[in-house]
Protein backbone atom coordinates (compact mmCIF):
# COMPACT_ATOMS: atom_id res chain seq x y z
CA UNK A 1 8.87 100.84 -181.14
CA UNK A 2 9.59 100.12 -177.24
CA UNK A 3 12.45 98.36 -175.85
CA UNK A 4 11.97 94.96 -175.07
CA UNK A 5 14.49 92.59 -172.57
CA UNK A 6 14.60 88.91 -173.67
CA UNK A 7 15.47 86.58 -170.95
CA UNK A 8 16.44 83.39 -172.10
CA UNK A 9 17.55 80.56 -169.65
CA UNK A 10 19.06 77.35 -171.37
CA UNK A 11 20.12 74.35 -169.80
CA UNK A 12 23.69 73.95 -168.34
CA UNK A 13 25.21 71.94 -170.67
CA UNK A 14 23.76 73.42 -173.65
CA UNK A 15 27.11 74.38 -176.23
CA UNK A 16 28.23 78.01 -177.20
CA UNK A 17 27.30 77.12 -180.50
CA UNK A 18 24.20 75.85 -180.02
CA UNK A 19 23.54 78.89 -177.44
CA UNK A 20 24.45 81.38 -180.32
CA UNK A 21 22.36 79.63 -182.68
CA UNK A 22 19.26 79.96 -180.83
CA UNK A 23 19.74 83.55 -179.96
CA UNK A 24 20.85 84.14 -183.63
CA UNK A 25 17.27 82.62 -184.58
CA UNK A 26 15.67 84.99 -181.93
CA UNK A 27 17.50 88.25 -183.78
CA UNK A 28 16.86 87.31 -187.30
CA UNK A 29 13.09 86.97 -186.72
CA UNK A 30 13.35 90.16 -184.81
CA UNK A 31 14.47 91.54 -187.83
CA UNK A 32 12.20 90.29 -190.65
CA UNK A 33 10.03 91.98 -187.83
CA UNK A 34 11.71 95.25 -188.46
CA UNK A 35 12.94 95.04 -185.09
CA UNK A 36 16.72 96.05 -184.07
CA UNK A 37 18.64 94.25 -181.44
CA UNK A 38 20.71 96.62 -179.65
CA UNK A 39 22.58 94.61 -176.65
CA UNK A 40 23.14 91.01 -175.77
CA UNK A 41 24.74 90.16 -172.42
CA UNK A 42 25.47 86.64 -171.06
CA UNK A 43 25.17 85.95 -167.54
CA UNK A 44 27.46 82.58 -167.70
CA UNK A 45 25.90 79.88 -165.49
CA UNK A 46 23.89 80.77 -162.36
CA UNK A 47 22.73 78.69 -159.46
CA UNK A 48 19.11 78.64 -159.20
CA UNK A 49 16.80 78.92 -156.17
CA UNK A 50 14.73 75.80 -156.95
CA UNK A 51 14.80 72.52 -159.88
CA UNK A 52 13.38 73.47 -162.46
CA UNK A 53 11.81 69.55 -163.88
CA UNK A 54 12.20 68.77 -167.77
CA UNK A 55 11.40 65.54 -169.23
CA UNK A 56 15.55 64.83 -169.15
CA UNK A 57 15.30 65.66 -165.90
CA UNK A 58 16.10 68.32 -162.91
CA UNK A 59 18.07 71.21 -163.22
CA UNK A 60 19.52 73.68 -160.20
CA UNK A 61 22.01 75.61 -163.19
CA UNK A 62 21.29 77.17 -166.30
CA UNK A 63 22.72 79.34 -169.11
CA UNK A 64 21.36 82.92 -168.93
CA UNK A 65 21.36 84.96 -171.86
CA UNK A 66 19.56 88.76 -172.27
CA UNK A 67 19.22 89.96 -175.48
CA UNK A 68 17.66 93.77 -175.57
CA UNK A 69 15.83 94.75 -178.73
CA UNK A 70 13.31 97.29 -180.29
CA UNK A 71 9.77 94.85 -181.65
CA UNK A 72 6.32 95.85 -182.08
CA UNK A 73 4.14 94.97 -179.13
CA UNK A 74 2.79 91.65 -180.98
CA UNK A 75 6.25 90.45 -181.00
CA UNK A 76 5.68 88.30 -177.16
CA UNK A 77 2.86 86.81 -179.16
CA UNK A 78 5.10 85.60 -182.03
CA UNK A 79 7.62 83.78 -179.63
CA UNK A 80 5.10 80.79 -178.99
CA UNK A 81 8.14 78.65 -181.03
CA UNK A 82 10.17 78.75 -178.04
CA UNK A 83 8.04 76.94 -175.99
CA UNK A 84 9.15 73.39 -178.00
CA UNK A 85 12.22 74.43 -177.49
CA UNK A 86 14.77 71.51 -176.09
CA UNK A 87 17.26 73.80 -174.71
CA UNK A 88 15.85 76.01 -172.71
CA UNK A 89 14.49 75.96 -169.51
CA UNK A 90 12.49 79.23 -169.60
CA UNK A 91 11.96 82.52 -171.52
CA UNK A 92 10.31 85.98 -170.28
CA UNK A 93 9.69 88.91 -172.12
CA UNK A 94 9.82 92.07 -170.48
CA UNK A 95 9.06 95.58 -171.56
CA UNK A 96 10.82 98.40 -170.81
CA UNK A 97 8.70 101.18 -169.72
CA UNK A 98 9.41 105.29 -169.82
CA UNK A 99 11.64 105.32 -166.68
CA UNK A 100 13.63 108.58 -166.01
CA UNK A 101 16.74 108.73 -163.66
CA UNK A 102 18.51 111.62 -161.96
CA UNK A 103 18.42 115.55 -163.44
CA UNK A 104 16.03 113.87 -166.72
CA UNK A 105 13.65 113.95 -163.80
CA UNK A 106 14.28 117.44 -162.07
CA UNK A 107 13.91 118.57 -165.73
CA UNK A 108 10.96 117.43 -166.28
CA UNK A 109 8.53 119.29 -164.10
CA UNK A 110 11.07 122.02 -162.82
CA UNK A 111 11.93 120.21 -159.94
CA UNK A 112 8.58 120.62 -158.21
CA UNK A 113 7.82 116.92 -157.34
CA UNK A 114 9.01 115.28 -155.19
CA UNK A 115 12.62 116.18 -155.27
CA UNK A 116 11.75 119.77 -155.51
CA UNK A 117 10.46 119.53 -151.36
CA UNK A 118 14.21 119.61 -150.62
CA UNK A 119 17.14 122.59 -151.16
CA UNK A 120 19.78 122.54 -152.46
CA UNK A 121 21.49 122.87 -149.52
CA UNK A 122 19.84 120.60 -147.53
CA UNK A 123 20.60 117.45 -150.79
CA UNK A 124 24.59 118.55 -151.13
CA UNK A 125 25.27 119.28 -147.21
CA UNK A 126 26.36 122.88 -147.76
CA UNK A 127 23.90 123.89 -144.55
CA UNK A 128 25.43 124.32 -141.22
CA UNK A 129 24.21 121.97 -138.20
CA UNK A 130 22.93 123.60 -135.58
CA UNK A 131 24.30 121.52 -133.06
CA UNK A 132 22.17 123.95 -130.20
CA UNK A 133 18.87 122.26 -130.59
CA UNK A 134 20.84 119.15 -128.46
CA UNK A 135 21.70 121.09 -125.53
CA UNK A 136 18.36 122.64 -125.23
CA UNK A 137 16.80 119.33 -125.17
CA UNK A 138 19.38 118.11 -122.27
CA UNK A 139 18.67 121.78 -120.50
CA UNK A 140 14.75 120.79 -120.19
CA UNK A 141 15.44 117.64 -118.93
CA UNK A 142 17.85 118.95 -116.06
CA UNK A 143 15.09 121.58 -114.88
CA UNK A 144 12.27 118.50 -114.53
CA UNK A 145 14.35 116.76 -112.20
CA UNK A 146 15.43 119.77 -110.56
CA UNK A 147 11.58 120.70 -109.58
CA UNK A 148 10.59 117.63 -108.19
């Protein structure tokens, strides 16, 4: 099953109980899905970069809440209940997809991508500078003027 990212943004004044509640509802169907939710992070209250217009009303704040979970694909499709909704303002599912980060990528093809164009030396600084190659750009310079 691939990981999913469940953004959730409620209204400002929406209660900690009534927050936990609806992400509560969001886990348990989850799980009659066979899903697993593995993280939940709250973001408190952020400012946002427009109004977003409900029926109550416009709204600059809101609540954000990301829950991270293993579904089946169809799972975005089963979600439509969160469009009716009160509390929130919006909802996005995101998927993850099969991103690698640091030496799980020079594993992976033996370093000759991308990463593999450079040496070692050259990544960790262990090279000398050849500080020579400055001069004998100022020394060609001095004999031009010189000639003319």
């Amino acid at each position: 099953m691939p990981l999913y990212d469940c953004m959730l943004l409620l209204k400002p004044h929406v209660t900690k109980e009534a927050l936990m509640d609806l992400v509560a509802r969001v886990g348990k169907h989850a799980h009659r899905r066979n899903g697993v939710l593995t993280d939940i992070k709250s973001f408190g209250t952020v400012q946002l970069g427009y109004g977003i217009k409900k029926l109550d009303g416009r709204y600059y704040q809101g609540q954000l809440m990301q829950m991270t979970m293993m579904v089946t694909p169809n799972f975005n499709k089963e979600l439509h209940y969160l469009n009716k909704e009160d509390r929130l303002l919006r909802w996005l599912l995101v998927k993850h997809r099969d991103v690698k980060f640091g030496l799980d990528l020079m594993s992976e093809d033996d370093g000759k991508g991308e990463l593999g164009m450079f040496s070692r030396s050259s990544l960790f600084g262990d090279e000398d500078i050849d500080k020579d190659d400055d001069d004998e750009e100022y020394e060609v310079e001095e004999e031009d003027s010189k000639t003319q």
